[in-house]
N, C-alpha and C. Protein backbone atom coordinates (compact mmCIF):
# COMPACT_ATOMS: atom_id res chain seq x y z
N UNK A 1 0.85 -1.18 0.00
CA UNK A 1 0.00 0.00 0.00
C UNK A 1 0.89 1.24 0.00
N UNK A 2 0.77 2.26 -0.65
CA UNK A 2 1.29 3.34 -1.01
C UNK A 2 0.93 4.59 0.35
N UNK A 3 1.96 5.38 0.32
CA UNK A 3 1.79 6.41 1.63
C UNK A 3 1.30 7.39 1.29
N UNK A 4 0.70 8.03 1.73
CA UNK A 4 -0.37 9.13 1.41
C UNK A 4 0.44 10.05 1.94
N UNK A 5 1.01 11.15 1.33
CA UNK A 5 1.59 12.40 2.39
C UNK A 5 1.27 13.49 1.74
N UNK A 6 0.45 14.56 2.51
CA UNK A 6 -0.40 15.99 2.48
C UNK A 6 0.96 16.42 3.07
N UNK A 7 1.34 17.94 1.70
CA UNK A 7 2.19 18.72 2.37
C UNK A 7 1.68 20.09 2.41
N UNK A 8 1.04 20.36 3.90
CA UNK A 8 -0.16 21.42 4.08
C UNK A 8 0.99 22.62 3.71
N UNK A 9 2.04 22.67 3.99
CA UNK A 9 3.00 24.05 3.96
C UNK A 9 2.79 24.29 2.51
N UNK A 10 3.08 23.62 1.60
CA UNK A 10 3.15 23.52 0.06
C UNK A 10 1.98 24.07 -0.37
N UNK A 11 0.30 23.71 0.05
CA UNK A 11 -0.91 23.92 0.05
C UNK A 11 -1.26 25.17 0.06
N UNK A 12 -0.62 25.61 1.50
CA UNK A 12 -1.06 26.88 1.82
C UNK A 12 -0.07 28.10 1.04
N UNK A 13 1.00 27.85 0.72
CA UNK A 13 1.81 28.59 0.20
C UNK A 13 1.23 28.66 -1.54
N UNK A 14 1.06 27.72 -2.40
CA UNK A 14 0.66 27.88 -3.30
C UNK A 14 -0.72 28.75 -3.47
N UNK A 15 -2.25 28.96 -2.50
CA UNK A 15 -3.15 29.49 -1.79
C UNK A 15 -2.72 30.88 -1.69
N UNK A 16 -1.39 31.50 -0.85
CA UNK A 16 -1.33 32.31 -0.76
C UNK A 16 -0.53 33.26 -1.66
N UNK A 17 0.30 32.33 -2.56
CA UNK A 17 0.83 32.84 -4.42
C UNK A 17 -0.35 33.27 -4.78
N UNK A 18 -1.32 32.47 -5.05
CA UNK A 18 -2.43 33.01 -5.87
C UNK A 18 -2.78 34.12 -5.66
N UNK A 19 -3.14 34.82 -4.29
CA UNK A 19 -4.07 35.18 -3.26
C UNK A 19 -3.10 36.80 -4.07
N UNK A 20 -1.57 36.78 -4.03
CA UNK A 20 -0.84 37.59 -4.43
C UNK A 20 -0.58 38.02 -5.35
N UNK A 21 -0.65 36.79 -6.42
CA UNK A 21 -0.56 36.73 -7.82
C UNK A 21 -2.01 38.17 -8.27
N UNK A 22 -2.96 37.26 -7.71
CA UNK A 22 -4.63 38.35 -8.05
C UNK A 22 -4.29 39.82 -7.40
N UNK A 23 -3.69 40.27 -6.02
CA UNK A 23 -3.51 41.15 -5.69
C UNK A 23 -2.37 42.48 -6.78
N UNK A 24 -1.91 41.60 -7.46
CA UNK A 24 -1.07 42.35 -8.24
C UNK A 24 -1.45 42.82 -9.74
N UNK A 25 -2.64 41.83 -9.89
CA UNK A 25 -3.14 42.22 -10.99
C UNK A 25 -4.62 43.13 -10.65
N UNK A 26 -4.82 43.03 -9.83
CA UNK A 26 -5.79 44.14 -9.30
C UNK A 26 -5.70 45.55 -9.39
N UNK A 27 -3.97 45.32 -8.82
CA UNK A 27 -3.82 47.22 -8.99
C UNK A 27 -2.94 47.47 -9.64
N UNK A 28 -2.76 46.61 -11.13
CA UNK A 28 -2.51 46.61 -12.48
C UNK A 28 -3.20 47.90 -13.43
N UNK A 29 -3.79 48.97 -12.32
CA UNK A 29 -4.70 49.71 -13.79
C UNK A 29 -3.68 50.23 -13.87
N UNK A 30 -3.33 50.53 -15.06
CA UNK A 30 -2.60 51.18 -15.53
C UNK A 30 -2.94 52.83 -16.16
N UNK A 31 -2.53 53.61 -16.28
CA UNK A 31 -2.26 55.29 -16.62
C UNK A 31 -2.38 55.48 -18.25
N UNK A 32 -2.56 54.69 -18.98
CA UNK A 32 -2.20 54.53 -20.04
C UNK A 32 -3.52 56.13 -20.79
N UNK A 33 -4.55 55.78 -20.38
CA UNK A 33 -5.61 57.08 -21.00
C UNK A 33 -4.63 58.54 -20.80
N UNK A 34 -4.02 59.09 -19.73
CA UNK A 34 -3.33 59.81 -19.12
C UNK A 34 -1.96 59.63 -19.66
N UNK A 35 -1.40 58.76 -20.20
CA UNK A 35 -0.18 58.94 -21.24
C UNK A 35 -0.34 58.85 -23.03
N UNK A 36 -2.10 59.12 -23.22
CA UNK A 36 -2.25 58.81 -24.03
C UNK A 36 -2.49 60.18 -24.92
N UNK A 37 -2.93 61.23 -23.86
CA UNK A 37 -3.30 62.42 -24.52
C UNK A 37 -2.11 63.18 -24.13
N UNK A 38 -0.64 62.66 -24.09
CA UNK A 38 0.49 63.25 -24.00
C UNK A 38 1.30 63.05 -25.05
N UNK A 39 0.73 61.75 -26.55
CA UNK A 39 1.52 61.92 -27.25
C UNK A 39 1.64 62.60 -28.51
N UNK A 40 0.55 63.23 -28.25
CA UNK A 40 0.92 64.29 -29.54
C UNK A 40 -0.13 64.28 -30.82
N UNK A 41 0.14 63.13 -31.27
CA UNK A 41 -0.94 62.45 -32.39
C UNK A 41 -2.28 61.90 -31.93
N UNK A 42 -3.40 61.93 -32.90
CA UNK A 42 -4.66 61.89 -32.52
C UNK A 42 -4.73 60.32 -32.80
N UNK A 43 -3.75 59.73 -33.83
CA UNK A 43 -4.00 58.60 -34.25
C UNK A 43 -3.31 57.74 -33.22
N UNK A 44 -2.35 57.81 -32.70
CA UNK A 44 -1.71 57.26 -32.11
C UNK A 44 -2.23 57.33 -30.52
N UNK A 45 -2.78 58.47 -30.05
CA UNK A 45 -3.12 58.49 -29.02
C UNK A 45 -4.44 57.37 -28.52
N UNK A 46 -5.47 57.53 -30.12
CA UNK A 46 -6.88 56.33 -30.16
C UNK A 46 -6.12 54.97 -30.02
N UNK A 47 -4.46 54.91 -30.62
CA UNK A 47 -4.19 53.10 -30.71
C UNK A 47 -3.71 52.99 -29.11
N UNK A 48 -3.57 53.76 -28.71
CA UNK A 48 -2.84 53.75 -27.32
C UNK A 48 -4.12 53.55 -25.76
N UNK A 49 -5.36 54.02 -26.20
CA UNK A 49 -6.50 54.16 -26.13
C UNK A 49 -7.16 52.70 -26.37
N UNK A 50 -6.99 52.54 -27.18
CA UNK A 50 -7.90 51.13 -27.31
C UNK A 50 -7.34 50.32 -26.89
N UNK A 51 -5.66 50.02 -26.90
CA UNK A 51 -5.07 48.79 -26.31
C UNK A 51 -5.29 48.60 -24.93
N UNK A 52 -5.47 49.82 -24.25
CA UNK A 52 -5.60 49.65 -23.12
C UNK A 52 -6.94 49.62 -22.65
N UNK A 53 -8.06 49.67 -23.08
CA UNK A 53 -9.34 48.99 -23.12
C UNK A 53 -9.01 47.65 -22.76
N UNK A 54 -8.65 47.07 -24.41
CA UNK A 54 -8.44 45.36 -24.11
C UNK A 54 -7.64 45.20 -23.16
N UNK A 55 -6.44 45.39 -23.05
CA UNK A 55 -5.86 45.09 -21.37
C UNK A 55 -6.80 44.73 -21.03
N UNK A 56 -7.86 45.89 -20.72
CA UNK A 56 -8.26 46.05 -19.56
C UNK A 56 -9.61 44.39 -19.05
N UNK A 57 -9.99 44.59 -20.58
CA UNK A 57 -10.77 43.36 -20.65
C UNK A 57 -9.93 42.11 -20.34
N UNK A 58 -8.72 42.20 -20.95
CA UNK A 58 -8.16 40.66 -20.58
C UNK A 58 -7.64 40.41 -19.38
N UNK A 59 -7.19 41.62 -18.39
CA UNK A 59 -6.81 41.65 -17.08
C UNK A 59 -7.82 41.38 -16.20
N UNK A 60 -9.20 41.47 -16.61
CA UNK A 60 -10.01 41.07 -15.92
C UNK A 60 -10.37 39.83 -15.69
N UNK A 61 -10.45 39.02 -16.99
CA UNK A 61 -10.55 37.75 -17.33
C UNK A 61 -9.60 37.11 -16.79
N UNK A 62 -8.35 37.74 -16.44
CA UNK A 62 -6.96 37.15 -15.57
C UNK A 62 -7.49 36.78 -14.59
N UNK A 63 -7.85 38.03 -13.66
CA UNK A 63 -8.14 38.03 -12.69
C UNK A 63 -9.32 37.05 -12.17
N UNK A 64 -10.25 37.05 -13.09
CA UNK A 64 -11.55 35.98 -12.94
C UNK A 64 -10.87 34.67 -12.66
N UNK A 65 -9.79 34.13 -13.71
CA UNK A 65 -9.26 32.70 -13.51
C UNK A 65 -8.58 32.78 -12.51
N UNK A 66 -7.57 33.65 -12.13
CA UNK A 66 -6.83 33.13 -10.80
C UNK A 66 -8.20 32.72 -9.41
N UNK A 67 -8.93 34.32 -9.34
CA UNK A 67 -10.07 34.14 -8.56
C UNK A 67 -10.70 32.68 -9.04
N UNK A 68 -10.39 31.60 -9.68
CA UNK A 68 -11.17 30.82 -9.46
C UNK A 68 -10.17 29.83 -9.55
N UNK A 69 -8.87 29.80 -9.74
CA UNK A 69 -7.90 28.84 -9.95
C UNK A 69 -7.50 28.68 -7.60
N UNK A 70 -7.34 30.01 -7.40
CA UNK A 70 -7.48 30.41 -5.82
C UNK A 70 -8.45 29.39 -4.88
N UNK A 71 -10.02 29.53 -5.60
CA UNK A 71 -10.92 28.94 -5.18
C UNK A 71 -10.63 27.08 -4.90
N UNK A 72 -10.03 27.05 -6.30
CA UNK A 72 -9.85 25.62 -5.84
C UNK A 72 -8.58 25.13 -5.69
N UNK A 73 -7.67 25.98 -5.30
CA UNK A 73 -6.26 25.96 -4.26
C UNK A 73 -6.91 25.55 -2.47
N UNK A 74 -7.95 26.12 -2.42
CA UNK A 74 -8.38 26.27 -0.78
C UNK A 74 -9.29 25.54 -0.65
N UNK A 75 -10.30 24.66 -1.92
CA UNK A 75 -10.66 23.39 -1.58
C UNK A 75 -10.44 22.05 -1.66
N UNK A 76 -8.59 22.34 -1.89
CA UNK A 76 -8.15 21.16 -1.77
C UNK A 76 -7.62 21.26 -0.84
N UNK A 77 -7.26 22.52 -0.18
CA UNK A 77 -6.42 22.45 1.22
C UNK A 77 -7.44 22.11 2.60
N UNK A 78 -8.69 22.34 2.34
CA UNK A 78 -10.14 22.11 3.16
C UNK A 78 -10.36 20.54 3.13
N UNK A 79 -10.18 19.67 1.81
CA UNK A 79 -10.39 18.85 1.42
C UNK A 79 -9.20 17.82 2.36
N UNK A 80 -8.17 18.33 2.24
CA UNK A 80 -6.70 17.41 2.82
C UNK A 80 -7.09 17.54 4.04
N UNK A 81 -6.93 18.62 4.89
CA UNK A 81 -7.61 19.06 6.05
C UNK A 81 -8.42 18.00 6.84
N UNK A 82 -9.79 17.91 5.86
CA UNK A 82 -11.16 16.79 6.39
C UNK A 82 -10.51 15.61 5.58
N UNK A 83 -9.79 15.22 5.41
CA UNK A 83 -9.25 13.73 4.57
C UNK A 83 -8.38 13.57 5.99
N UNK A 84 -7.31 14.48 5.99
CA UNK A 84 -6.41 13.72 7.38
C UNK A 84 -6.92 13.87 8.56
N UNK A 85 -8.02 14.94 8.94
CA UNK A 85 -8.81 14.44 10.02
C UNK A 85 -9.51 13.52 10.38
N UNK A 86 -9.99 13.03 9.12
CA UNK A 86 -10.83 11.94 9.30
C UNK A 86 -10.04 10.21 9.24
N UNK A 87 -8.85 10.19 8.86
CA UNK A 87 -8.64 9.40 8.84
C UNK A 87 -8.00 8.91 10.20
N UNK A 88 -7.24 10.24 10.72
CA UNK A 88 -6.90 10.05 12.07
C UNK A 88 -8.06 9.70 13.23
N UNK A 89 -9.22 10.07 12.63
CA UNK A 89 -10.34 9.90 13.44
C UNK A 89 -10.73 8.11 13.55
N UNK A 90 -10.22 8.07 12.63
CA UNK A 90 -10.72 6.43 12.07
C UNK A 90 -9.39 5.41 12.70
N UNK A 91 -8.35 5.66 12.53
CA UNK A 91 -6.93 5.34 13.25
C UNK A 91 -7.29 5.08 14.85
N UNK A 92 -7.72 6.46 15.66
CA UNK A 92 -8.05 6.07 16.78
C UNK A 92 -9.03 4.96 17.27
N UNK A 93 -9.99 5.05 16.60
CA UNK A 93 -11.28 4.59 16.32
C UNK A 93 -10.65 3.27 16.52
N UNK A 94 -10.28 2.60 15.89
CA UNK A 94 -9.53 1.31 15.29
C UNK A 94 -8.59 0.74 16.91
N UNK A 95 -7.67 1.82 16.75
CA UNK A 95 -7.14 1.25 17.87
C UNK A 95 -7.57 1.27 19.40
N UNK A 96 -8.65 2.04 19.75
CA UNK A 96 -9.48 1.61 21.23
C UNK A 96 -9.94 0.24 20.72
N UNK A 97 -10.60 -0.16 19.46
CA UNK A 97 -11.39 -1.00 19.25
C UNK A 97 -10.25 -2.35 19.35
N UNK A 98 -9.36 -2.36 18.55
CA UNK A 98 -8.07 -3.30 18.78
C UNK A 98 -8.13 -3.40 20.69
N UNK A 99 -7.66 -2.77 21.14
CA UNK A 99 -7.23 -2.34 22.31
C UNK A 99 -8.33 -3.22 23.25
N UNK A 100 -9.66 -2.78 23.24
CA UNK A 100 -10.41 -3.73 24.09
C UNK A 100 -10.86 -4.61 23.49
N UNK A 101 -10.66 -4.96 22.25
CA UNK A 101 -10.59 -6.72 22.34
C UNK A 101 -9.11 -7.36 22.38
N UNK A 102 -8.08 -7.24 22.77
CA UNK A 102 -7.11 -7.55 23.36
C UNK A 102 -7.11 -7.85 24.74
N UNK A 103 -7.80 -6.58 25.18
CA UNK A 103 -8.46 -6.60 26.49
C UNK A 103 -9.53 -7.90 26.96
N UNK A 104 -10.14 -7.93 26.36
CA UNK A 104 -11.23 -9.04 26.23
C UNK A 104 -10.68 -10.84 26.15
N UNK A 105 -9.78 -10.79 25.41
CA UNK A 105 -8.69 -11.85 25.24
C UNK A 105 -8.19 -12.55 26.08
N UNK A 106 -7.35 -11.20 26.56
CA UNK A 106 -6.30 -11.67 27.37
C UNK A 106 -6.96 -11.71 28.88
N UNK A 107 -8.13 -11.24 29.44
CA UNK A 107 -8.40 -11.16 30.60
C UNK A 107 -9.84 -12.08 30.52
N UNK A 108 -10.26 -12.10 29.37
CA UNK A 108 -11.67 -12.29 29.69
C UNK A 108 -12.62 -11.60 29.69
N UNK A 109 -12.14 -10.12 30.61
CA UNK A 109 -13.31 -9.46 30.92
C UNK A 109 -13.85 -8.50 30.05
N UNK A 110 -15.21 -8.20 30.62
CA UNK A 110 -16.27 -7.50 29.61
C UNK A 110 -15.61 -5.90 29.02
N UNK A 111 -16.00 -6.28 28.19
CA UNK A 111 -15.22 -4.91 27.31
C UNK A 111 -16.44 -3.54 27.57
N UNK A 112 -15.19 -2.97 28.14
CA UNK A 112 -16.13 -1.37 28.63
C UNK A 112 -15.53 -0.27 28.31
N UNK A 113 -15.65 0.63 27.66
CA UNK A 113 -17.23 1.15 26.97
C UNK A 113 -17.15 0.02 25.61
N UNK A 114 -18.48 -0.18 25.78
CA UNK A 114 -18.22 -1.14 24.24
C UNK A 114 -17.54 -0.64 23.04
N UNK A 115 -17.49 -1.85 21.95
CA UNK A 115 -16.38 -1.93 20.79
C UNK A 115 -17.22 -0.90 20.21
N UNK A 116 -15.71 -0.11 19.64
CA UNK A 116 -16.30 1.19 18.97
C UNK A 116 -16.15 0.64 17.08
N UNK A 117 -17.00 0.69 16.91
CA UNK A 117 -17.30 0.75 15.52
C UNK A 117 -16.47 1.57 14.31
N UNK A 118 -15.62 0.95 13.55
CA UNK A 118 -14.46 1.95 12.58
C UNK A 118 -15.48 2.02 11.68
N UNK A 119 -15.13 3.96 11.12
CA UNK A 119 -15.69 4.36 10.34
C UNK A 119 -14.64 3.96 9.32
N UNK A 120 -15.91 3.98 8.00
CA UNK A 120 -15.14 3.42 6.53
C UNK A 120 -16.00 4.31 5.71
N UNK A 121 -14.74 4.78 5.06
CA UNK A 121 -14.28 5.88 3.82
C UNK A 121 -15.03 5.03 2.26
């Protein structure tokens, strides 16, 4: 059987790239309208003008995917989270239950608090 290892540091750090990554493209607006009626030409100033429209559209659309690439950075770290809690939950589980029927075995006597029941995944 193969080892399962959650590396929550890795999780949360990639979570909080994102979190930074989006923060930087947020206050990405750029000046460009305001360097646009500084260059002189009417034609050049509209191409300078429109590119930065689209930026503006595609920086958004950036921003939409990280905001959702983010989203599911933090439900896999929620996910690992309730995966290794629960399995540790199930580990214990297991071993009281081992534990008093060993108990039961080796002494005979009545197993108290009764056998706890392992949860299965």
């Amino acid at each position: 059987m193969s080892d399962l290892v959650i590396n929550f540091d890795e999780l949360h750090t990639a979570v909080n790239r994102m979190i930074q990554v989006r923060a930087i493209f947020d206050a990405a607006h750029g000046d460009a309208a305001v360097a646009a009626q500084h260059v002189g030409h009417g034609g050049l100033e509209h191409k300078i003008r429109e590119f930065s429209d689209e930026w503006d559209i595609k920086r958004s659309r950036i921003v939409a995917a990280i905001v959702l690439l983010s989203d599911h950075y933090q439900a896999v770290v929620q996910t690992m989270h309730d995966l290794d809690s629960g399995l540790c939950d199930q580990i214990r589980a297991a071993a009281v239950e081992a534990t008093q029927r060993a108990n039961f075995i080796t002494t005979g006597a009545t197993v108290s608090p009764p056998l706890v029941a392992r949860a299965v995944i």
